[in-house]
PDB file of N, CA and C in Angstrom:
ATOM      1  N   UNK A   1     271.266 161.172  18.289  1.00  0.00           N
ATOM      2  CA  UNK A   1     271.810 161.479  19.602  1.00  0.00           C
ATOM      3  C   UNK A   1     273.237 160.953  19.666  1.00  0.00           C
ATOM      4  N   UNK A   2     274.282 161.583  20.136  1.00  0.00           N
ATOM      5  CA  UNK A   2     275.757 161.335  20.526  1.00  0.00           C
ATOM      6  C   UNK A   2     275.938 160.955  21.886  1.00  0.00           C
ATOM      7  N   UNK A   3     276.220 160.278  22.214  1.00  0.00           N
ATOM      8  CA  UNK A   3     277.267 159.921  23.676  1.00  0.00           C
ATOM      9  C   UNK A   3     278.099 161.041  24.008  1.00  0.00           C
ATOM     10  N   UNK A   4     277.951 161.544  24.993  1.00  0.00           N
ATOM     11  CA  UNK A   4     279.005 162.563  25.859  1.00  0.00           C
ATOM     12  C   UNK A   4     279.660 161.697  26.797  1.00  0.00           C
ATOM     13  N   UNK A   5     279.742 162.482  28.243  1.00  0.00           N
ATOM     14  CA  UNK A   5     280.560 161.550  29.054  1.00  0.00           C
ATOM     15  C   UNK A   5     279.479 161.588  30.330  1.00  0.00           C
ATOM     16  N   UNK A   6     280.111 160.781  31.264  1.00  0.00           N
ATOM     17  CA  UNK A   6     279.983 160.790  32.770  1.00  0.00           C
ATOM     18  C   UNK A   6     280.613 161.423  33.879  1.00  0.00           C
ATOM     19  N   UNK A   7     279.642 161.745  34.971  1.00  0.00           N
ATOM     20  CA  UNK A   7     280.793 162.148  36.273  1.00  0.00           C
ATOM     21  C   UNK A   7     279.848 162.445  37.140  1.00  0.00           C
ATOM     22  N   UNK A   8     280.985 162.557  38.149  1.00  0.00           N
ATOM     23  CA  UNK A   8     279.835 162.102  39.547  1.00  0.00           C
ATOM     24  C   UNK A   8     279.414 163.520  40.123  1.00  0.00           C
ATOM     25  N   UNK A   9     278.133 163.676  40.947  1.00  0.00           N
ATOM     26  CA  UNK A   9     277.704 164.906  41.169  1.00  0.00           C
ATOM     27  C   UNK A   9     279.109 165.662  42.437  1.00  0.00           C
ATOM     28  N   UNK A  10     278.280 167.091  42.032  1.00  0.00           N
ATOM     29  CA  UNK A  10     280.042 167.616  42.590  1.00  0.00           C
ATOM     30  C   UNK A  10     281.341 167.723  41.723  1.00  0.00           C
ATOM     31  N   UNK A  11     281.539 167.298  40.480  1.00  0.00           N
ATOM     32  CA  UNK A  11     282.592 166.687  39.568  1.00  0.00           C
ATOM     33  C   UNK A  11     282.578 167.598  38.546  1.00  0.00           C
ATOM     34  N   UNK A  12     283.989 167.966  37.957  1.00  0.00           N
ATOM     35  CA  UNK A  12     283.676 168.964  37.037  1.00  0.00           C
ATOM     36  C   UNK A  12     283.033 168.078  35.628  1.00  0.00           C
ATOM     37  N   UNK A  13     281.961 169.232  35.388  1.00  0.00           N
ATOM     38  CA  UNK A  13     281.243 168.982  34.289  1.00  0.00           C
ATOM     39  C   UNK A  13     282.299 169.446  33.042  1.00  0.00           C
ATOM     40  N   UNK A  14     282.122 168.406  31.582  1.00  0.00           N
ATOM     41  CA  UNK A  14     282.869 168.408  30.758  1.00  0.00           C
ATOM     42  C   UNK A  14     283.149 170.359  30.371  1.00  0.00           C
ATOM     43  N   UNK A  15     284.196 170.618  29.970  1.00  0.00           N
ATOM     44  CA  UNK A  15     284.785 171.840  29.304  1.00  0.00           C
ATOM     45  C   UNK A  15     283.715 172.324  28.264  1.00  0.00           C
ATOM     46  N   UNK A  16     282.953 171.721  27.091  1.00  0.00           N
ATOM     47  CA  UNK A  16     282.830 171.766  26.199  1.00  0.00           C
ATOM     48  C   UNK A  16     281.409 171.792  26.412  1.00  0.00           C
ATOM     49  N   UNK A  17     280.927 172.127  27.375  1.00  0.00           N
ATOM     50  CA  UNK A  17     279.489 172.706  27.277  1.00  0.00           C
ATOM     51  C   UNK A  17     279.363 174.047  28.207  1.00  0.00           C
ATOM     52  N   UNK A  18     278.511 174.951  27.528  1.00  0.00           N
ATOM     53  CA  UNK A  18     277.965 176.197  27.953  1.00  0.00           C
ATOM     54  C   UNK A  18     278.542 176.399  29.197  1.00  0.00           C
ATOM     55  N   UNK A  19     278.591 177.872  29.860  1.00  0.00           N
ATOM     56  CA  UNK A  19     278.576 178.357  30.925  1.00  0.00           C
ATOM     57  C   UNK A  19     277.400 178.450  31.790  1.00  0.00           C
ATOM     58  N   UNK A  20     276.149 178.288  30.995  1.00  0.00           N
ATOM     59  CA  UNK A  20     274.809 178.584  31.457  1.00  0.00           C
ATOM     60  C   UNK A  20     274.426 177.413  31.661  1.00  0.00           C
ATOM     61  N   UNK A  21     274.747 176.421  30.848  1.00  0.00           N
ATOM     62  CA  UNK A  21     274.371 174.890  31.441  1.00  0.00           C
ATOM     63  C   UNK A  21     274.961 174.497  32.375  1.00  0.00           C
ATOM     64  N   UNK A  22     276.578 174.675  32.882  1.00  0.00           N
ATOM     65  CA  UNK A  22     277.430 174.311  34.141  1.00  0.00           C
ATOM     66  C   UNK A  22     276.521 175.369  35.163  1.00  0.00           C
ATOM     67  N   UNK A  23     275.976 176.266  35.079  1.00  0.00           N
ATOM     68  CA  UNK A  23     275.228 177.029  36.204  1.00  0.00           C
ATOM     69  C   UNK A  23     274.137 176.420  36.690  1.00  0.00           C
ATOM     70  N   UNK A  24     273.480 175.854  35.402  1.00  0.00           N
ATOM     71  CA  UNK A  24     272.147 175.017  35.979  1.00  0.00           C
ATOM     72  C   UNK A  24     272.896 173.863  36.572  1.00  0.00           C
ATOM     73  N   UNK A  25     273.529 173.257  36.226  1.00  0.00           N
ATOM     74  CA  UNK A  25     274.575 172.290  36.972  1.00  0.00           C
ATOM     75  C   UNK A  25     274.271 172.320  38.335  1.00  0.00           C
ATOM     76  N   UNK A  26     275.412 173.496  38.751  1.00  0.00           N
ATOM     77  CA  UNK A  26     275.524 173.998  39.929  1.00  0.00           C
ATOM     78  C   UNK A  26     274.140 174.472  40.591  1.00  0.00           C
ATOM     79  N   UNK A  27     273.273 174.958  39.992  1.00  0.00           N
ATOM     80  CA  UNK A  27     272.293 175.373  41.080  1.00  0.00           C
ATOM     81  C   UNK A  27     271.291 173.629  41.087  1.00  0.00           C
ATOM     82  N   UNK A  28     271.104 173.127  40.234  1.00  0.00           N
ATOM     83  CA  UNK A  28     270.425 171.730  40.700  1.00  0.00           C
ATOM     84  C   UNK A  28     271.445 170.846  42.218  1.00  0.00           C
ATOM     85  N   UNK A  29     272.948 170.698  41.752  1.00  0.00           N
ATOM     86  CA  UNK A  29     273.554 170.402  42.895  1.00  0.00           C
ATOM     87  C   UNK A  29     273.317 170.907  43.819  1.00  0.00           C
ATOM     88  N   UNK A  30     273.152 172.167  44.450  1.00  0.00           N
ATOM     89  CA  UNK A  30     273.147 173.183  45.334  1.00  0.00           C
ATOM     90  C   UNK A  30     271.336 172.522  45.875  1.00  0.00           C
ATOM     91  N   UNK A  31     270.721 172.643  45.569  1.00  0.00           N
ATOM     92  CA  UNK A  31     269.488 171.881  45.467  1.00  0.00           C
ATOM     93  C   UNK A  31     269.670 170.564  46.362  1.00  0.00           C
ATOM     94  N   UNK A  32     270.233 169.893  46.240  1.00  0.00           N
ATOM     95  CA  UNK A  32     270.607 168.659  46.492  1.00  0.00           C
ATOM     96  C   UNK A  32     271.428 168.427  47.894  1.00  0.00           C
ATOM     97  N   UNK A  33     272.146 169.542  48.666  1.00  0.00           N
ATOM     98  CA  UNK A  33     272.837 169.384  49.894  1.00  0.00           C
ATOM     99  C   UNK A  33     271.681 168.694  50.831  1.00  0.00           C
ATOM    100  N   UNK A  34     272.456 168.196  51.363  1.00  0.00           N
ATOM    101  CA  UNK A  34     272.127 166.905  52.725  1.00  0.00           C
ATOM    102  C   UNK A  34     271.516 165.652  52.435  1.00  0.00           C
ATOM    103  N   UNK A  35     271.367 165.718  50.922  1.00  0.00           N
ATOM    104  CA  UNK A  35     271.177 164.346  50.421  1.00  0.00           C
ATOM    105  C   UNK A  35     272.050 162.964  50.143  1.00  0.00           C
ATOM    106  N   UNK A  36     272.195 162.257  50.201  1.00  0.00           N
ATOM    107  CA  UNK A  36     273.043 161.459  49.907  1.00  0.00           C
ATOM    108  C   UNK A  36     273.466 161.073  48.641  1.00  0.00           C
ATOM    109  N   UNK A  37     274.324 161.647  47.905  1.00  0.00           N
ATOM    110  CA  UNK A  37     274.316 161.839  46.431  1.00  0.00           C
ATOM    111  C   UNK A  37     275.795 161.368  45.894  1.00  0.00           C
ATOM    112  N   UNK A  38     276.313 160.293  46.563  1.00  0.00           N
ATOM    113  CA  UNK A  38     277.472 159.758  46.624  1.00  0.00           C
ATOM    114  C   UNK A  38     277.773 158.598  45.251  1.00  0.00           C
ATOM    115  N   UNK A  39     276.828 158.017  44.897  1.00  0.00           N
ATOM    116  CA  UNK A  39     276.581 157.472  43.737  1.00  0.00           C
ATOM    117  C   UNK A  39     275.857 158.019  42.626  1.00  0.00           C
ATOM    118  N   UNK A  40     275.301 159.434  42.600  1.00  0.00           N
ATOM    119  CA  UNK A  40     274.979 159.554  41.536  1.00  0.00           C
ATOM    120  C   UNK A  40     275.809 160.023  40.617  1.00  0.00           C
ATOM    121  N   UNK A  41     275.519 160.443  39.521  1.00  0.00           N
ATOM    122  CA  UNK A  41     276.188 161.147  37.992  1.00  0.00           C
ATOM    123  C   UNK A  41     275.103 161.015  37.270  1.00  0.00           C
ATOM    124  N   UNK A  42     275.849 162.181  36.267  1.00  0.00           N
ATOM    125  CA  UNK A  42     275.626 162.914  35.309  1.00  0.00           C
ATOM    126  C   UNK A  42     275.748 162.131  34.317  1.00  0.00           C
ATOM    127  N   UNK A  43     274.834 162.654  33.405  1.00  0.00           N
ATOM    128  CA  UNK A  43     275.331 161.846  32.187  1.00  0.00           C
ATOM    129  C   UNK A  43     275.030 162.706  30.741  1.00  0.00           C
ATOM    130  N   UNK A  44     275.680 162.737  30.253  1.00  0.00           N
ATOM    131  CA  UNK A  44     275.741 164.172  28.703  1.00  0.00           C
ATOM    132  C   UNK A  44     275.948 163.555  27.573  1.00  0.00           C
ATOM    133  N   UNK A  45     274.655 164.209  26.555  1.00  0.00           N
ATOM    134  CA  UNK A  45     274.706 163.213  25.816  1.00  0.00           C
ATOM    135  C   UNK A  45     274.102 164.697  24.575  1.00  0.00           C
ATOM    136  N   UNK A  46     274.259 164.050  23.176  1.00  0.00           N
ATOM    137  CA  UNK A  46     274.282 165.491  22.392  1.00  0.00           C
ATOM    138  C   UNK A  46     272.975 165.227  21.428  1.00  0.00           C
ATOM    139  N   UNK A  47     272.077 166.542  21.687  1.00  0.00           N
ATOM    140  CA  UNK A  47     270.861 165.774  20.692  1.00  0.00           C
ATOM    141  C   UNK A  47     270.647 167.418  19.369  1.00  0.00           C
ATOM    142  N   UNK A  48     271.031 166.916  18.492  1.00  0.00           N
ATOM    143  CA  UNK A  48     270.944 168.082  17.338  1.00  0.00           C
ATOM    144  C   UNK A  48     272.176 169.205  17.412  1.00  0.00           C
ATOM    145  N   UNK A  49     273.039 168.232  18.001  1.00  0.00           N
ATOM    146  CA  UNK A  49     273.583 169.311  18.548  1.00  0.00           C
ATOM    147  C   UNK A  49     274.461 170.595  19.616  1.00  0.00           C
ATOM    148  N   UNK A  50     273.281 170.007  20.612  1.00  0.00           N
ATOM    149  CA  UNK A  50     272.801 170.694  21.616  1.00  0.00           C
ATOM    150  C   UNK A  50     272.828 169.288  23.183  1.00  0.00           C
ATOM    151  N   UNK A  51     273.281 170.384  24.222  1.00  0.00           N
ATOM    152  CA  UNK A  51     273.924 169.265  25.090  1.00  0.00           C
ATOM    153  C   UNK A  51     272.075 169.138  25.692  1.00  0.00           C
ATOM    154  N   UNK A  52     272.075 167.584  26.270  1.00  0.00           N
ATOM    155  CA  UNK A  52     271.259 167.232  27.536  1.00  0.00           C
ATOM    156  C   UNK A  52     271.822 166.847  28.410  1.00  0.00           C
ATOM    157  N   UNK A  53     271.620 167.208  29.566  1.00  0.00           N
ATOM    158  CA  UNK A  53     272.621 166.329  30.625  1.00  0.00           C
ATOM    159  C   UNK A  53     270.978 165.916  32.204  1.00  0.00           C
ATOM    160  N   UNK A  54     271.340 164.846  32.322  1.00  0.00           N
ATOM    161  CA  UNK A  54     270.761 163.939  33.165  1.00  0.00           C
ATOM    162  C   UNK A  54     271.096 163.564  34.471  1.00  0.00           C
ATOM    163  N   UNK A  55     270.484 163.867  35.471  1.00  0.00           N
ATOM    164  CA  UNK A  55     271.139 163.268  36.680  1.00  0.00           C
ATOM    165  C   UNK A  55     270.159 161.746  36.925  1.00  0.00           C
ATOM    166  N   UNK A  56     271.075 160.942  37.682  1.00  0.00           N
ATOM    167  CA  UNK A  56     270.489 159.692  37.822  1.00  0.00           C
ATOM    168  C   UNK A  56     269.012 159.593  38.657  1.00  0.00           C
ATOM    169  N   UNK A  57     268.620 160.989  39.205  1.00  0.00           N
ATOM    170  CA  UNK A  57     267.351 161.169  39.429  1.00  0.00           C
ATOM    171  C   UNK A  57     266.191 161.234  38.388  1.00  0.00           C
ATOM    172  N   UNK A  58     266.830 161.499  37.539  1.00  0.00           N
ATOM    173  CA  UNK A  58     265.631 161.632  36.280  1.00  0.00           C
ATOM    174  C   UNK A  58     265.415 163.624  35.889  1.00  0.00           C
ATOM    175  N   UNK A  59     266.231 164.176  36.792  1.00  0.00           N
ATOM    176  CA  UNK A  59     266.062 165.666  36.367  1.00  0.00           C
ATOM    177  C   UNK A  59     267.272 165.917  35.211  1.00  0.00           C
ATOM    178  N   UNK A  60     266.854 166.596  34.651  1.00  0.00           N
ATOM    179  CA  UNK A  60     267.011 167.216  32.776  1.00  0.00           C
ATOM    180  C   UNK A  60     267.328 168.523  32.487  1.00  0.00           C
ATOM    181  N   UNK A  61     268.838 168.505  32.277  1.00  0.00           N
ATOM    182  CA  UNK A  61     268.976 169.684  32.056  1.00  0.00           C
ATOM    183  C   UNK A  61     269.281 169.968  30.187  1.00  0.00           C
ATOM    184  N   UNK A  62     268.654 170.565  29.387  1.00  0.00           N
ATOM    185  CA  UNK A  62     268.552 171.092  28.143  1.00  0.00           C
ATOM    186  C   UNK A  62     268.655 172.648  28.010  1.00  0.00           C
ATOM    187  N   UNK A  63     269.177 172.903  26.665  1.00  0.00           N
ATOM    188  CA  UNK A  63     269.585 174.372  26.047  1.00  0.00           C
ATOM    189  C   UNK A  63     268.975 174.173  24.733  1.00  0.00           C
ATOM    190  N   UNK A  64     267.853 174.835  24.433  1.00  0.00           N
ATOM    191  CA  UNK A  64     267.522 175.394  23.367  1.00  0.00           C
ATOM    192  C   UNK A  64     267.925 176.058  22.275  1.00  0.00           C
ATOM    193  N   UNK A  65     267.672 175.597  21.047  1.00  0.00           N
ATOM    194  CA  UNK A  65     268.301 176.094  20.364  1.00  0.00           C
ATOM    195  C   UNK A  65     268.371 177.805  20.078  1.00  0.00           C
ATOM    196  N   UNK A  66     267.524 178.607  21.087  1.00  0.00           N
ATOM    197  CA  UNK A  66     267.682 180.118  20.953  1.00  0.00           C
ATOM    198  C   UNK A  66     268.588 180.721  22.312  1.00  0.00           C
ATOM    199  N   UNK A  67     269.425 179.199  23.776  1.00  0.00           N
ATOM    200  CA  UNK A  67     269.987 179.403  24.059  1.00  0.00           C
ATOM    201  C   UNK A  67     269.620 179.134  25.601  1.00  0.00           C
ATOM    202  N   UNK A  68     268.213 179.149  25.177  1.00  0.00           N
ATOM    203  CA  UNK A  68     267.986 179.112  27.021  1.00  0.00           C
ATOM    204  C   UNK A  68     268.069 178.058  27.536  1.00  0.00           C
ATOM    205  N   UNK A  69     268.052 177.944  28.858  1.00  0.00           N
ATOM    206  CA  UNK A  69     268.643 176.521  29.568  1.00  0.00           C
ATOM    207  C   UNK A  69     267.502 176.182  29.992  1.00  0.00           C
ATOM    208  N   UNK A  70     266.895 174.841  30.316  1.00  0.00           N
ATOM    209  CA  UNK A  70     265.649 174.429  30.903  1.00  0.00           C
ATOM    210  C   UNK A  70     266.004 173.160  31.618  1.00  0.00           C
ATOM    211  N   UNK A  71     265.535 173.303  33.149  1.00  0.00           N
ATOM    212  CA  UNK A  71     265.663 172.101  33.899  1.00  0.00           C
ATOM    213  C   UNK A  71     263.952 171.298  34.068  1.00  0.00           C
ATOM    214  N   UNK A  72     264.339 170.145  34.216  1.00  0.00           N
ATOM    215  CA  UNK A  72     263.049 169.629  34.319  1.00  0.00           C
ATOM    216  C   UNK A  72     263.268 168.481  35.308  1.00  0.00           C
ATOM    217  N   UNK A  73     262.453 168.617  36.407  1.00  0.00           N
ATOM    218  CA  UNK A  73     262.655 168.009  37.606  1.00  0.00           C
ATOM    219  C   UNK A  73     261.980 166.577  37.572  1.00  0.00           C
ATOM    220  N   UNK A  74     262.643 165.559  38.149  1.00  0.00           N
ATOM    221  CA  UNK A  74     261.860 164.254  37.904  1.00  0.00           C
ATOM    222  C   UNK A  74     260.611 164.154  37.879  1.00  0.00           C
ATOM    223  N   UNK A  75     260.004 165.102  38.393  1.00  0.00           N
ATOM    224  CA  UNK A  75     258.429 164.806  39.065  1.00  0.00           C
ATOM    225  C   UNK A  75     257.643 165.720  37.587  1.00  0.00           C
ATOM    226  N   UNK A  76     258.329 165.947  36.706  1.00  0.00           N
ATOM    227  CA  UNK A  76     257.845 167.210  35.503  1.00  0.00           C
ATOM    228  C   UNK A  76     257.619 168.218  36.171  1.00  0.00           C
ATOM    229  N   UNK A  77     257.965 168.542  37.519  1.00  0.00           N
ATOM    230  CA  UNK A  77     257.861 170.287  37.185  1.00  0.00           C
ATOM    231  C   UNK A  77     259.397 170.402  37.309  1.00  0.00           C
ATOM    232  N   UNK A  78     259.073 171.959  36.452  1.00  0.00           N
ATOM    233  CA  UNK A  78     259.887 172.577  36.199  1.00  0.00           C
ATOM    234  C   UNK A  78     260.353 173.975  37.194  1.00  0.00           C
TER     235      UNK A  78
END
């Protein structure tokens, strides 16, 4: 596993990952209005490869290696 970076929700997500992963991005944020989400972030980190990115809730966003994006919500559903 590699170290990526940090940033706070709302914040542009790094350049250097997918268009389809910044969408799941955006629709988990979008998810998230009227919450108080002033301290959280992201956190991206590289496994095989392939980005994971984490919100400080415990939801999981991953891309497969045939491309598809998969969120996984703290509670395991998906």
């Amino acid at each position: 596993m590699q170290l990526g970076t940090r940033w706070a929700v709302g914040g542009e997500p790094p350049a250097r990952i997918s268009a389809e992963v910044r969408a799941a991005i955006r629709a988990v944020e979008g998810d998230l209005l009227g919450f108080d989400t002033t301290q959280w972030r992201w956190t991206l980190t590289w496994l095989e490869g392939r980005p994971v990115v984490e919100l400080d809730d415990g939801t999981v966003i991953r891309q497969s290696p045939d491309g598809a994006v998969l969120i996984s919500a703290p509670s395991g559903e998906d």
